[in-house]
N, C-alpha and C. Protein backbone atom coordinates (compact mmCIF):
# COMPACT_ATOMS: atom_id res chain seq x y z
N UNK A 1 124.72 102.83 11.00
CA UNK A 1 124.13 102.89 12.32
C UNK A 1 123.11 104.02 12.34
N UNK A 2 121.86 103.78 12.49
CA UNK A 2 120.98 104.59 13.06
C UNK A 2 120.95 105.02 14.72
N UNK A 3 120.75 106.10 14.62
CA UNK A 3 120.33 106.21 16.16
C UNK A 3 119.23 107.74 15.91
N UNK A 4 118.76 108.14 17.46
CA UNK A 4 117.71 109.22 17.52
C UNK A 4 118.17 109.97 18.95
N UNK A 5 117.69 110.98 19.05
CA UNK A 5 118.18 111.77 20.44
C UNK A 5 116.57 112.48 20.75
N UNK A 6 116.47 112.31 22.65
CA UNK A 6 115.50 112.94 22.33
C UNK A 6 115.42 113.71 23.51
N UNK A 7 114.31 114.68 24.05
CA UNK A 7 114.98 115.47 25.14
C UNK A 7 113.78 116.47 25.49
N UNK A 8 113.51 117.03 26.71
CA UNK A 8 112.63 118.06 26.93
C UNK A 8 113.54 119.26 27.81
N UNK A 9 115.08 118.99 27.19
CA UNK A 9 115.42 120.65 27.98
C UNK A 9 115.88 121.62 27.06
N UNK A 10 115.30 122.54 27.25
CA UNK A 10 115.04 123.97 26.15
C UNK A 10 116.30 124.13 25.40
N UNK A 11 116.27 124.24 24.32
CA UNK A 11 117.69 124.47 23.40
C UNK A 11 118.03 125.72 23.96
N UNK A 12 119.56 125.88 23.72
CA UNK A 12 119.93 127.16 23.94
C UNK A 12 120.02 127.82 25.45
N UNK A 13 119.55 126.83 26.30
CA UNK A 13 119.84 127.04 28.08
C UNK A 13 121.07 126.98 28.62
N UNK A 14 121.99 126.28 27.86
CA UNK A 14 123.67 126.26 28.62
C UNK A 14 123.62 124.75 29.29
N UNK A 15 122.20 124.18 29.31
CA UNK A 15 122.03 123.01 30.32
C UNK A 15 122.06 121.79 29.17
N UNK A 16 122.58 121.50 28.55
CA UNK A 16 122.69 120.64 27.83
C UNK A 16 124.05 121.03 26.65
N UNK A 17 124.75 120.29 25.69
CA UNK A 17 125.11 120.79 24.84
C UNK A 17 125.90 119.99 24.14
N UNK A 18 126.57 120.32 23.00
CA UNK A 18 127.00 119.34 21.78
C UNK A 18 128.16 118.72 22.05
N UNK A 19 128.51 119.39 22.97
CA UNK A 19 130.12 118.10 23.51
C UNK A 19 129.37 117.08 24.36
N UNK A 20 128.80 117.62 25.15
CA UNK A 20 128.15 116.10 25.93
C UNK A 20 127.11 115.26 24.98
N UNK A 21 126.53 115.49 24.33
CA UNK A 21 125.82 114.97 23.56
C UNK A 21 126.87 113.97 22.47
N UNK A 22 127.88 114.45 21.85
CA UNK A 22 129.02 114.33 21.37
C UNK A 22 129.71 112.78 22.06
N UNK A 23 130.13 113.17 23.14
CA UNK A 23 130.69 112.22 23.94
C UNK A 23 129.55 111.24 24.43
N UNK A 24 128.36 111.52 25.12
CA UNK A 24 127.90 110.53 24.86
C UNK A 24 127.45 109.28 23.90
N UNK A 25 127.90 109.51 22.84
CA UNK A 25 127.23 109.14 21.73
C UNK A 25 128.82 108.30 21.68
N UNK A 26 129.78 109.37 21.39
CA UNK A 26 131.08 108.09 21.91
C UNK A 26 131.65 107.06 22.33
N UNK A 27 130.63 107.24 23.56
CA UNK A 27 130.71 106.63 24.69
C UNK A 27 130.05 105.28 24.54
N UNK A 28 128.73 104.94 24.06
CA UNK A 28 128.12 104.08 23.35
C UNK A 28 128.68 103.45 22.74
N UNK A 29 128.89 104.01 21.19
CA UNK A 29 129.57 103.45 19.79
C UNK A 29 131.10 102.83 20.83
N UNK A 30 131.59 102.95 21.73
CA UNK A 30 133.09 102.51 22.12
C UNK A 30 132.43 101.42 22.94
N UNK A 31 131.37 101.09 23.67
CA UNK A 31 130.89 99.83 24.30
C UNK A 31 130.10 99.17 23.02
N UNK A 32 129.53 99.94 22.19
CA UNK A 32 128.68 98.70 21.47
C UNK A 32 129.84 98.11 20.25
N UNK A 33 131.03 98.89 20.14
CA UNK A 33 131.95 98.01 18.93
C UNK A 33 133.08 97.54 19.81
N UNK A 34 133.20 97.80 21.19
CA UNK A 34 134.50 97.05 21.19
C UNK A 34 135.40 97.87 21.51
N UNK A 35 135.26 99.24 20.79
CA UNK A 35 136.77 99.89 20.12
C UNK A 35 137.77 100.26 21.18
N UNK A 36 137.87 99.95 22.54
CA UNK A 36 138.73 99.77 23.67
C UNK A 36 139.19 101.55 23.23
N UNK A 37 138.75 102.29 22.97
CA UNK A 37 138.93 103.87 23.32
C UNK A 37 139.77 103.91 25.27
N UNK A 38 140.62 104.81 25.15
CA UNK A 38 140.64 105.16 26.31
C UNK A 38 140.00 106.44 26.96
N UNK A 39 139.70 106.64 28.42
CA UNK A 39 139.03 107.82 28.62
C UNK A 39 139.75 109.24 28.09
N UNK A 40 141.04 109.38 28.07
CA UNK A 40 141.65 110.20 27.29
C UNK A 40 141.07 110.53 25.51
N UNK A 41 141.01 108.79 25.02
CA UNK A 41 140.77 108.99 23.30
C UNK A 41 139.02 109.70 23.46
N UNK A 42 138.74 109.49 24.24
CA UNK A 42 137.23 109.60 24.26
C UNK A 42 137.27 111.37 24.20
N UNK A 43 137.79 111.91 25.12
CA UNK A 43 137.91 113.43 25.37
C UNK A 43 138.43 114.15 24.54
N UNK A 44 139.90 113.48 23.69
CA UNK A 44 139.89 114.08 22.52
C UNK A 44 139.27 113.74 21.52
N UNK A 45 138.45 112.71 21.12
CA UNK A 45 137.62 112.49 19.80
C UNK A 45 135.99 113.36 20.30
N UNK A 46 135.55 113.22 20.79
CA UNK A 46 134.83 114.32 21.23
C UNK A 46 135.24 115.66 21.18
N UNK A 47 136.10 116.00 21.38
CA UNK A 47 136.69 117.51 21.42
C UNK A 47 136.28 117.93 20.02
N UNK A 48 137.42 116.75 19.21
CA UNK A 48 137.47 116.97 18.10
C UNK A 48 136.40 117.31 16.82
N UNK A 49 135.19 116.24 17.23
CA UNK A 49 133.83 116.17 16.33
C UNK A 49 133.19 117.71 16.75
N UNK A 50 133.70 117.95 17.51
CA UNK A 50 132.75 119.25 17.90
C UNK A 50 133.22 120.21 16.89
N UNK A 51 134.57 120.14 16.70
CA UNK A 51 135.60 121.32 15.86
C UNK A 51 135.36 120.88 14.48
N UNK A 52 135.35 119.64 13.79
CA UNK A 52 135.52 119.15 12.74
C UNK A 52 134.06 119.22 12.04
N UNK A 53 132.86 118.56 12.89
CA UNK A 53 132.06 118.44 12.46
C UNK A 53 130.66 118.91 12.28
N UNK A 54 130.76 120.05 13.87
CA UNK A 54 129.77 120.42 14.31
C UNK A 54 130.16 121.39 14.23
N UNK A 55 131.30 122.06 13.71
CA UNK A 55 131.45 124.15 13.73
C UNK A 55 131.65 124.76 14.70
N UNK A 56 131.34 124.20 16.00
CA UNK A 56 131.77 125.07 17.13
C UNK A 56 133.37 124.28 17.81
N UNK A 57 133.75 125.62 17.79
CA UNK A 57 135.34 125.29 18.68
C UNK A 57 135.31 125.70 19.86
N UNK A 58 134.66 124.85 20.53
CA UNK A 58 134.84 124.87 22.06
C UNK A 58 135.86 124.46 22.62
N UNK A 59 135.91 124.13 23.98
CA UNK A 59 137.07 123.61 24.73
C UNK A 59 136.29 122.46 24.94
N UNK A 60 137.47 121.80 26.03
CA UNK A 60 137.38 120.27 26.38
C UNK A 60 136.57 120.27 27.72
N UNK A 61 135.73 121.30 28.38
CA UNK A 61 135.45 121.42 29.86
C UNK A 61 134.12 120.45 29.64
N UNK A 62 133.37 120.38 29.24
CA UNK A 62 132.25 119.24 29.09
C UNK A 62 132.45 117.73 29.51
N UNK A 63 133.46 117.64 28.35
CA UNK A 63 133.95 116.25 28.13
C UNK A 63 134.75 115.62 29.27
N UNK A 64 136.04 116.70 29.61
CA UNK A 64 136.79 116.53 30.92
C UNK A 64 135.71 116.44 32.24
N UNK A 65 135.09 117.08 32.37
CA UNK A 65 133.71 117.00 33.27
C UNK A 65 132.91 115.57 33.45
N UNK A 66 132.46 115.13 32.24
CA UNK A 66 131.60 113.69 31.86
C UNK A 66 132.11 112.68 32.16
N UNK A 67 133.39 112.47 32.20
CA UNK A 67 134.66 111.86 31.76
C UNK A 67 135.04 111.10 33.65
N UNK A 68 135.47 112.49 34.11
CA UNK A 68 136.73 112.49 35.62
C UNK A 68 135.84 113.23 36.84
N UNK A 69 134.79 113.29 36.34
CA UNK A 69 133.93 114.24 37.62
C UNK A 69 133.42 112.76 38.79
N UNK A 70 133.77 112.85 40.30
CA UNK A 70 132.82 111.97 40.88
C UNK A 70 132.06 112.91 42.20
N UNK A 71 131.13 111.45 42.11
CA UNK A 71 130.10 112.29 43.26
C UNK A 71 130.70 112.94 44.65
N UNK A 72 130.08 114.21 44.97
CA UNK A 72 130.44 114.31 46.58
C UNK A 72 132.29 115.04 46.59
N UNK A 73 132.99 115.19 44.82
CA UNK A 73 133.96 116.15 44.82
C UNK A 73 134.18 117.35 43.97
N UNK A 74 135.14 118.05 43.92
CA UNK A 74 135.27 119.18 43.51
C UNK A 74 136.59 118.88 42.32
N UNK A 75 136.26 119.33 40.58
CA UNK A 75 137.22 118.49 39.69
C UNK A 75 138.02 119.79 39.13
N UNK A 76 139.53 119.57 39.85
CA UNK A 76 140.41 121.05 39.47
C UNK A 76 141.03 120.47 38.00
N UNK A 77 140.91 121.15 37.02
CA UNK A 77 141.12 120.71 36.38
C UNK A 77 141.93 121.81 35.12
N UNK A 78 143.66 121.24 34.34
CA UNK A 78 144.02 121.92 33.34
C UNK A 78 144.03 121.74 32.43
N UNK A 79 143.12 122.04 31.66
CA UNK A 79 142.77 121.41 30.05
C UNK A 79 143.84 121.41 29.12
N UNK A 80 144.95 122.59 29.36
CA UNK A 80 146.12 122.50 28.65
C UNK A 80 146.97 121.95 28.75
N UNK A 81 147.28 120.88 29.56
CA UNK A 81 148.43 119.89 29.98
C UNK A 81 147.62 118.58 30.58
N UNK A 82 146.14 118.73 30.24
CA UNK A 82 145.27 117.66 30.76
C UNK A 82 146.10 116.85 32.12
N UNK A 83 145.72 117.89 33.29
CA UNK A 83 145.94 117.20 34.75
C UNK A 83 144.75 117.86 34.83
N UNK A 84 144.51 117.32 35.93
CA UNK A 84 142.85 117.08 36.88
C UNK A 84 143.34 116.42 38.36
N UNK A 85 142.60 116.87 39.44
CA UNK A 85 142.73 116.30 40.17
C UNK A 85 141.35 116.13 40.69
N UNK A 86 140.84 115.50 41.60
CA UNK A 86 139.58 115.01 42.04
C UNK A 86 140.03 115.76 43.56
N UNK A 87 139.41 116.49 43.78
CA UNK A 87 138.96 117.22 45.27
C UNK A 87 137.47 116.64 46.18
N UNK A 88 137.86 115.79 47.68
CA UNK A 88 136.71 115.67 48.01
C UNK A 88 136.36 117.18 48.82
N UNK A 89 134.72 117.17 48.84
CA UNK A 89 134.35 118.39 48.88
C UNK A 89 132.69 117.85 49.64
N UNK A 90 132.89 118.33 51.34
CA UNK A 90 131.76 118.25 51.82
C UNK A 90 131.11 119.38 51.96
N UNK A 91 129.74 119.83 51.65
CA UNK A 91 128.81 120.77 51.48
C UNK A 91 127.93 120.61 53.01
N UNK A 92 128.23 120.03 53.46
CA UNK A 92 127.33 119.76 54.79
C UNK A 92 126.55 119.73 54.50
N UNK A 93 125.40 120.66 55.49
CA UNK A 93 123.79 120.35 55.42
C UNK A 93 123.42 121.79 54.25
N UNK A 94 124.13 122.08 53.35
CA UNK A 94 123.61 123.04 52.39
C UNK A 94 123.53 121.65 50.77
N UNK A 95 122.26 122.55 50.08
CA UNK A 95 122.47 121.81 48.69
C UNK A 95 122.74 122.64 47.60
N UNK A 96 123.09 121.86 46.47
CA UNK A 96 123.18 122.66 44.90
C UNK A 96 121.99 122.55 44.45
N UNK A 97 121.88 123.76 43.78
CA UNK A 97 121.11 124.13 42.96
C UNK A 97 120.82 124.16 41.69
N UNK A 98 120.23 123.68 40.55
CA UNK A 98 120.59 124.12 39.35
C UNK A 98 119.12 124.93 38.67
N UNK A 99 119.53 125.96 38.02
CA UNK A 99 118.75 126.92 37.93
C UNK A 99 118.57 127.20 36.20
N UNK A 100 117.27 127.22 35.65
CA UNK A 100 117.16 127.77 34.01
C UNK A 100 117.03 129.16 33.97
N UNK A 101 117.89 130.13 33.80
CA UNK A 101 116.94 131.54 33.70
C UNK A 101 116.48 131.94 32.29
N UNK A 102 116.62 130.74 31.16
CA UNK A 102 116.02 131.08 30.06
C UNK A 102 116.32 132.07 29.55
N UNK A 103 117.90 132.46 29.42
CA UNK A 103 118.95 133.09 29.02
C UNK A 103 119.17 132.14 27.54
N UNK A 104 118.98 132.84 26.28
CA UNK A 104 119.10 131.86 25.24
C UNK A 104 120.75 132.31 24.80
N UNK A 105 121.32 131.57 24.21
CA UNK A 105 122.84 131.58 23.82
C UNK A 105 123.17 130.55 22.74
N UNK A 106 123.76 131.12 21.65
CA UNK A 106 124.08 129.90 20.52
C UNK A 106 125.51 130.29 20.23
N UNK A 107 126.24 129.30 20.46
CA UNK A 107 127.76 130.12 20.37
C UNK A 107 128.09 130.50 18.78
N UNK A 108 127.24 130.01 18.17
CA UNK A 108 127.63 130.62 16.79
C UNK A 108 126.89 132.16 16.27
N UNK A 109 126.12 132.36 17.00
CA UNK A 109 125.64 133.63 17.15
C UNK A 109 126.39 134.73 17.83
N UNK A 110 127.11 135.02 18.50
CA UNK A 110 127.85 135.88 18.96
C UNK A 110 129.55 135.48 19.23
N UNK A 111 129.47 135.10 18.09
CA UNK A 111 131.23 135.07 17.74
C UNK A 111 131.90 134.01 18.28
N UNK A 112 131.77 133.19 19.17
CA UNK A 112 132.57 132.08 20.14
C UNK A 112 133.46 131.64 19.10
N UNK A 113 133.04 131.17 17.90
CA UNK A 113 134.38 130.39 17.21
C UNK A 113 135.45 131.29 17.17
N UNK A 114 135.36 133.11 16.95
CA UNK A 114 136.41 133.41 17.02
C UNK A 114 137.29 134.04 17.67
């Protein structure tokens, strides 16, 4: 299988990153073969490629995020006993924001794996 990735948001912003990228790519390969993954297998095989294949040992907050997040709530969530609950959550007449401050960060640069 070939595939390509392509993208105009700045490496190293926090706004993108290798578990979601990870899982998306999952996420695909499990609709284009079939492989009846559950949203659970999805969160840990993603987890996992990140640790196995890609060097960084992150956590599961990406994936659990991509995964169980819906619009218009708030996702409480315990990565160590994987419960989550879905919180609805009205913001009224205020909005979110999302902000680049071009803060660069590579978790393999300042120790994260250990």
């Amino acid at each position: 299988m070939d595939y390509a990735f392509t993208s105009d948001i700045p490496l190293g912003t926090r706004m993108s990153s290798s578990s979601a990228l990870a899982f998306t790519l999952l996420g695909g390969v499990n609709d284009l073969f079939d492989l009846l993954l559950s949203n659970w297998d999805m969160v840990q095989n993603s987890y996992y490629s990140n640790h196995q294949f890609m060097g960084v040992r992150g956590g599961k907050l990406d994936q659990f995020a991509f995964m169980f997040s819906r619009p218009e709530e708030l996702l409480l969530l315990n990565c160590d006993i994987h419960e989550f609950k879905n919180i609805r959550a009205d913001f009224g007449p205020y909005s979110r924001l999302l902000m680049n401050t071009n803060v660069k960060q590579n978790h393999l640069d300042f120790g994260y794996n250990n």
